[in-house]
C-alpha atoms as a PDB file:
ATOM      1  CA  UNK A   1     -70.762 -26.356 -33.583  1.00  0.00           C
ATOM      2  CA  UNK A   2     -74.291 -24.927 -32.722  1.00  0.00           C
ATOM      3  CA  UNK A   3     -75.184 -23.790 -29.849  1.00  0.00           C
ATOM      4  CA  UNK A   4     -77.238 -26.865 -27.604  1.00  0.00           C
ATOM      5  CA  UNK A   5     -80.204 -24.545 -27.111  1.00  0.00           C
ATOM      6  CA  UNK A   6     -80.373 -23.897 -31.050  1.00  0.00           C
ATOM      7  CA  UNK A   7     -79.989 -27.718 -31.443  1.00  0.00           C
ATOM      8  CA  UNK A   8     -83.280 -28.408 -28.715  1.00  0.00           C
ATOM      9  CA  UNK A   9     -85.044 -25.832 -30.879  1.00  0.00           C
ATOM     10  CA  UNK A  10     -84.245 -27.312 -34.336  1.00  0.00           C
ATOM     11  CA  UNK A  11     -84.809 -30.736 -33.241  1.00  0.00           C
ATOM     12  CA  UNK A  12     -88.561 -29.524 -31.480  1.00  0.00           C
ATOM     13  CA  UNK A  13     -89.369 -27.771 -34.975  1.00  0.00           C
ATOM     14  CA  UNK A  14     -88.504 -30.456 -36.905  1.00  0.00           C
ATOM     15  CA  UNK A  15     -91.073 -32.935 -34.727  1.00  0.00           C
ATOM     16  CA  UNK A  16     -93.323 -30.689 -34.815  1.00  0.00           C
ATOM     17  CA  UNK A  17     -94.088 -30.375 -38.450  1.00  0.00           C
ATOM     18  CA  UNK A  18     -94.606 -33.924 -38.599  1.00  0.00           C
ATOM     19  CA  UNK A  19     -98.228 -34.762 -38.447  1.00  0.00           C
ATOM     20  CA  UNK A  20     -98.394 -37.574 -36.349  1.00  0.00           C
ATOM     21  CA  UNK A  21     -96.558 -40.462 -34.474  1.00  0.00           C
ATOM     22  CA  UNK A  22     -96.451 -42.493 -37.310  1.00  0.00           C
ATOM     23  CA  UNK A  23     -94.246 -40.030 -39.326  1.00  0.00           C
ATOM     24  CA  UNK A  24     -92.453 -38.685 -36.392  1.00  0.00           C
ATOM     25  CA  UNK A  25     -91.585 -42.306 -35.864  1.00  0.00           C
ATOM     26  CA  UNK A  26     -90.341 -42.726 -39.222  1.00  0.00           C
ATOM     27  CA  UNK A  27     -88.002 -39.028 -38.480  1.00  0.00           C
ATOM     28  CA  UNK A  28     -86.543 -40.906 -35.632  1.00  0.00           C
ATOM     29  CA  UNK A  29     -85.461 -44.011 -37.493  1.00  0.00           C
ATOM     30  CA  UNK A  30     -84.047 -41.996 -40.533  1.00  0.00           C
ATOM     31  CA  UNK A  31     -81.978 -40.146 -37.948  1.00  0.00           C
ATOM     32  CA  UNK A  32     -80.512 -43.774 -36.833  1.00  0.00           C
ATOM     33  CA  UNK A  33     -79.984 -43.850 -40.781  1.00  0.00           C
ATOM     34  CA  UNK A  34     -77.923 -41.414 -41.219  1.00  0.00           C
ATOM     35  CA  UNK A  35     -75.841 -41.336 -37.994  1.00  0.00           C
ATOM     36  CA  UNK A  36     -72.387 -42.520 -39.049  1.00  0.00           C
ATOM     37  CA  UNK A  37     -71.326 -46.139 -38.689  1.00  0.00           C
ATOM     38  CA  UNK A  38     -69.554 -46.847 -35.033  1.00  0.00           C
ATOM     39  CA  UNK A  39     -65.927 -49.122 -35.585  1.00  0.00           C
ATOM     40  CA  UNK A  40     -66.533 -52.328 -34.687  1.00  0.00           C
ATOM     41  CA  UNK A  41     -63.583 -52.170 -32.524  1.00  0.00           C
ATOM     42  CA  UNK A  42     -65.845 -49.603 -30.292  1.00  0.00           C
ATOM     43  CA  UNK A  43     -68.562 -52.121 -30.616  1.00  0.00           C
ATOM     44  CA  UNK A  44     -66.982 -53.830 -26.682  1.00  0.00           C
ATOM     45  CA  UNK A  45     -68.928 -55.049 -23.701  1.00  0.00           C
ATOM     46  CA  UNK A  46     -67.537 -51.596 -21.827  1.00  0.00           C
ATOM     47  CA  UNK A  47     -69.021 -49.209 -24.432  1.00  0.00           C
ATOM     48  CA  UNK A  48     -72.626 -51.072 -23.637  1.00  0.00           C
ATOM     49  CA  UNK A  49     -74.936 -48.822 -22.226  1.00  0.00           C
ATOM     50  CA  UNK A  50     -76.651 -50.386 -19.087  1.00  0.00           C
ATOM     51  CA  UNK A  51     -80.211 -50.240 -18.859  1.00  0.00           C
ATOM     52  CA  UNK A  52     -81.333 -50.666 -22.313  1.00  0.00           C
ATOM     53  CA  UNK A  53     -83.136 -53.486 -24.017  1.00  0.00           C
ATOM     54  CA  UNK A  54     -81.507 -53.153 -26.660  1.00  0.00           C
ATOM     55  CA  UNK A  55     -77.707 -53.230 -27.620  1.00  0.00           C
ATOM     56  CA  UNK A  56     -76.582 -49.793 -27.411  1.00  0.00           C
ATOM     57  CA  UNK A  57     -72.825 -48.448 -27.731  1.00  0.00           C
ATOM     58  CA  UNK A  58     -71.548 -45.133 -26.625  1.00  0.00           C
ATOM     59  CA  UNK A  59     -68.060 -44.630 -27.627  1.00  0.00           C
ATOM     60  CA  UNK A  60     -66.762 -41.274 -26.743  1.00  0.00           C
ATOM     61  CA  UNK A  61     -63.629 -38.937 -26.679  1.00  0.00           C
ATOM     62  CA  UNK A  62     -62.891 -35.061 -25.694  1.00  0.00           C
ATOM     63  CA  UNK A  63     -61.148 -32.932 -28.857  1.00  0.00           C
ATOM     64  CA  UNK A  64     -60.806 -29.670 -27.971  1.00  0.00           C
ATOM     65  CA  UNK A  65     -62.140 -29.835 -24.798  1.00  0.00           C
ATOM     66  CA  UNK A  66     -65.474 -30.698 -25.989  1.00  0.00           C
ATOM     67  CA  UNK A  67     -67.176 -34.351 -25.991  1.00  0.00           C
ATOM     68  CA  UNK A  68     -67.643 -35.797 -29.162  1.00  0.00           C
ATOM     69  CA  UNK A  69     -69.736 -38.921 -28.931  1.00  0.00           C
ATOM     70  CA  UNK A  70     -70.498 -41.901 -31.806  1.00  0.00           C
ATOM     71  CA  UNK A  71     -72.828 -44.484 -31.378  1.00  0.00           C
ATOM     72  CA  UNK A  72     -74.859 -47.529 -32.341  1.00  0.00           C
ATOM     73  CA  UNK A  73     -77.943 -49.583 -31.734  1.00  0.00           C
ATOM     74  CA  UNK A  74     -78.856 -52.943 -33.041  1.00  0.00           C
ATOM     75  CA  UNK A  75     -82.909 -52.113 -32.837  1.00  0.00           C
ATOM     76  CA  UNK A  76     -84.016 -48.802 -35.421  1.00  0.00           C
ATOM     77  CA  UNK A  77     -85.835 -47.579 -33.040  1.00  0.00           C
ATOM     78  CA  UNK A  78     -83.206 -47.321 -30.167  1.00  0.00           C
ATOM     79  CA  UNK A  79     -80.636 -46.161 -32.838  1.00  0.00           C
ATOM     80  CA  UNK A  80     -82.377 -43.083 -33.878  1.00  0.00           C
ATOM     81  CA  UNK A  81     -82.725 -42.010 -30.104  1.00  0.00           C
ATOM     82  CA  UNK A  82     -79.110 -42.388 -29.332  1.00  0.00           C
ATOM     83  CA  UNK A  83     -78.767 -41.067 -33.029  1.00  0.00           C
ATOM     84  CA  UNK A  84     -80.685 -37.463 -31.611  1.00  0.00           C
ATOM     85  CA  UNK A  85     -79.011 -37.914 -28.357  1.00  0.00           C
ATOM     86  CA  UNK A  86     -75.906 -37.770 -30.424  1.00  0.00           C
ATOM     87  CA  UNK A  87     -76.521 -34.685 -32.161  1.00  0.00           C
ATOM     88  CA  UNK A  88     -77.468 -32.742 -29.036  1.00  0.00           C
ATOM     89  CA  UNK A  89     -75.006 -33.657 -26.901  1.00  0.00           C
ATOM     90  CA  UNK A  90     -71.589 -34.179 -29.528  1.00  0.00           C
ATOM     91  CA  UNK A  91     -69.360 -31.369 -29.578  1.00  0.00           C
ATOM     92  CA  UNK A  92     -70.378 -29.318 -26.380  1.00  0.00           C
ATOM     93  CA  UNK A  93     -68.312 -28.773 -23.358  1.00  0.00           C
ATOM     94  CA  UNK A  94     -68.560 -31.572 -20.805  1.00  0.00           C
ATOM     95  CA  UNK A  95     -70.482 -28.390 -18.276  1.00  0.00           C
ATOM     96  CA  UNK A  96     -72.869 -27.790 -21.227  1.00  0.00           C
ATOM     97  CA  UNK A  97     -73.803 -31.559 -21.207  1.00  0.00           C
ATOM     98  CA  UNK A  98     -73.780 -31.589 -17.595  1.00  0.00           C
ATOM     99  CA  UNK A  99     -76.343 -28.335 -17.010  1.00  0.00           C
ATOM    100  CA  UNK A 100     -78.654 -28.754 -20.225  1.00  0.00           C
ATOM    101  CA  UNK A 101     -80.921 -31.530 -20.250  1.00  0.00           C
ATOM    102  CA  UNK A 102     -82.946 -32.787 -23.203  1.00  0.00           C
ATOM    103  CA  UNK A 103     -86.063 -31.219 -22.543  1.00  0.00           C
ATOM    104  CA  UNK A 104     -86.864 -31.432 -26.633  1.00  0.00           C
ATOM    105  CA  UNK A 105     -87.941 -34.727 -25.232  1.00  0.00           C
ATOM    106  CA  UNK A 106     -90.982 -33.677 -23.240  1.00  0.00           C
ATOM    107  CA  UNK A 107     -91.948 -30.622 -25.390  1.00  0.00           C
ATOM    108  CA  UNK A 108     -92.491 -33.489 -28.313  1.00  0.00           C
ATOM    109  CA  UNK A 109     -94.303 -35.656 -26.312  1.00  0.00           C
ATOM    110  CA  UNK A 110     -91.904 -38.552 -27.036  1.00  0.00           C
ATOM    111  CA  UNK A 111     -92.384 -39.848 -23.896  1.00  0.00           C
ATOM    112  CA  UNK A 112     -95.803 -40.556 -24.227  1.00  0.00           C
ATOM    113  CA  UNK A 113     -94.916 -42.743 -27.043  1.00  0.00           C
ATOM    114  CA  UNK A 114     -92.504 -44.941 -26.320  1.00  0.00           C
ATOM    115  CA  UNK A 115     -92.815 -47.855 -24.469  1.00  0.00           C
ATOM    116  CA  UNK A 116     -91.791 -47.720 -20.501  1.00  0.00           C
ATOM    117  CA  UNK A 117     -88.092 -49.810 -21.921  1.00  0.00           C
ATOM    118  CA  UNK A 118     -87.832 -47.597 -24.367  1.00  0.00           C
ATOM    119  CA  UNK A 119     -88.396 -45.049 -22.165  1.00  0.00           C
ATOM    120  CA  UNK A 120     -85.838 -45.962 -19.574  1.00  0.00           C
ATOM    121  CA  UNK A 121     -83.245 -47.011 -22.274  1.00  0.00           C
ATOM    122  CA  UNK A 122     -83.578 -43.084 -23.808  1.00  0.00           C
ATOM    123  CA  UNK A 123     -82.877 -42.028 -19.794  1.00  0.00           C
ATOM    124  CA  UNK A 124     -79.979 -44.560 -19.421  1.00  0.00           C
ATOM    125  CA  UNK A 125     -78.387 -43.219 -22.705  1.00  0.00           C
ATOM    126  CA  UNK A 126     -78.650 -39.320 -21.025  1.00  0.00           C
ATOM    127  CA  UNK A 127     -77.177 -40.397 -17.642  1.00  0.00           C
ATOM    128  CA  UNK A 128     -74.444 -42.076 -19.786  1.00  0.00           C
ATOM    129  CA  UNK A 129     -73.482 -39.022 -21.731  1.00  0.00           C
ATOM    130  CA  UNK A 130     -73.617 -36.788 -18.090  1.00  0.00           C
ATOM    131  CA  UNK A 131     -71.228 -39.448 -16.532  1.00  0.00           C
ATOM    132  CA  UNK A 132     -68.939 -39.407 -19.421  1.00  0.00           C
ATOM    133  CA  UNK A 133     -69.095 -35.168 -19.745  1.00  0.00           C
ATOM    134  CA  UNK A 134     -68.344 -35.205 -15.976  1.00  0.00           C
ATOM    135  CA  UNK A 135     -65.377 -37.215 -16.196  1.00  0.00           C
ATOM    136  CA  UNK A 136     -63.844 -35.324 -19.271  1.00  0.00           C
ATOM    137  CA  UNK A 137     -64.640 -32.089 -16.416  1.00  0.00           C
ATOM    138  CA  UNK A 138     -62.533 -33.971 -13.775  1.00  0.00           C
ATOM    139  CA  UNK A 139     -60.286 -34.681 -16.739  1.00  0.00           C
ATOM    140  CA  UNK A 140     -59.843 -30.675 -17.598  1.00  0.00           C
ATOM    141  CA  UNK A 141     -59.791 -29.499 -14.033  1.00  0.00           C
ATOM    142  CA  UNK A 142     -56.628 -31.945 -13.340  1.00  0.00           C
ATOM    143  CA  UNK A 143     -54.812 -30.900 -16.316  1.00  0.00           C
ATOM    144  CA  UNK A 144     -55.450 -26.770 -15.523  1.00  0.00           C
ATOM    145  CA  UNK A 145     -54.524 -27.367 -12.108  1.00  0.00           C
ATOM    146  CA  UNK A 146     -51.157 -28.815 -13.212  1.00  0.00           C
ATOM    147  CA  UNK A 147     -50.194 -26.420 -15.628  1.00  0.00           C
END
């Protein structure tokens, strides 16, 4: 698995070789494209991520003692943010996720383009991912301090 800072840099190259909103806009639904489908049996009330207009689920589990996440949206849009949010934040340690925000999100100007739901879905999704990574910590620090 790369290393998150090598993921914030790929993912700020790639937006920045596309001309304009319009195509950059297009690179974040064709990342909802090709994330991987989520089991509908993840698809429950409980997986919902609160604060979104649209229907976003975050399923998640810890292999290896790092956070792998899947998701789904029903909107494009939404689905290729949760769809990069994905691919920064799956497979790290639940302290990498905790300590490293997404600040490929500024340096792209992203959110000066979406709208302010959009914008406070995309922040809902983050806090999600933190709350999960620092219960999968809890998790770890139980099972070290039993063995």
């Amino acid at each position: 698995m790369a290393d998150i800072h090598e993921i914030q840099r790929q993912i700020i190259d790639e937006f920045k070789a596309l001309s304009d909103w319009t195509e950059r806009y297009k690179h974040i639904i064709k990342q909802g494209q090709n994330l991987d489908p989520l089991d509908e049996e993840h698809k429950i009330e409980e997986n919902l991520v609160r604060g979104c207009q649209s229907q976003v689920w975050l399923h998640t589990r810890l292999e290896d003692g790092k956070v792998l996440f899947e998701a789904d949206s029903d909107a494009a849009i939404t689905k290729g943010l949760v769809a990069l949010m994905v691919r920064f934040y799956s497979g790290q340690a639940p302290e990498t996720i905790i300590n490293t925000d997404p600040t490929f999100i500024k340096k792209i100007g992203m959110e000066q383009h979406l709208s302010p739901t959009r914008s406070n879905g995309l922040a809902s999704m983050v806090k999600q991912m933190k709350i999960y990574a620092m219960a999968y910590k809890t998790k770890i620090q139980k099972e070290q301090a039993k063995a």
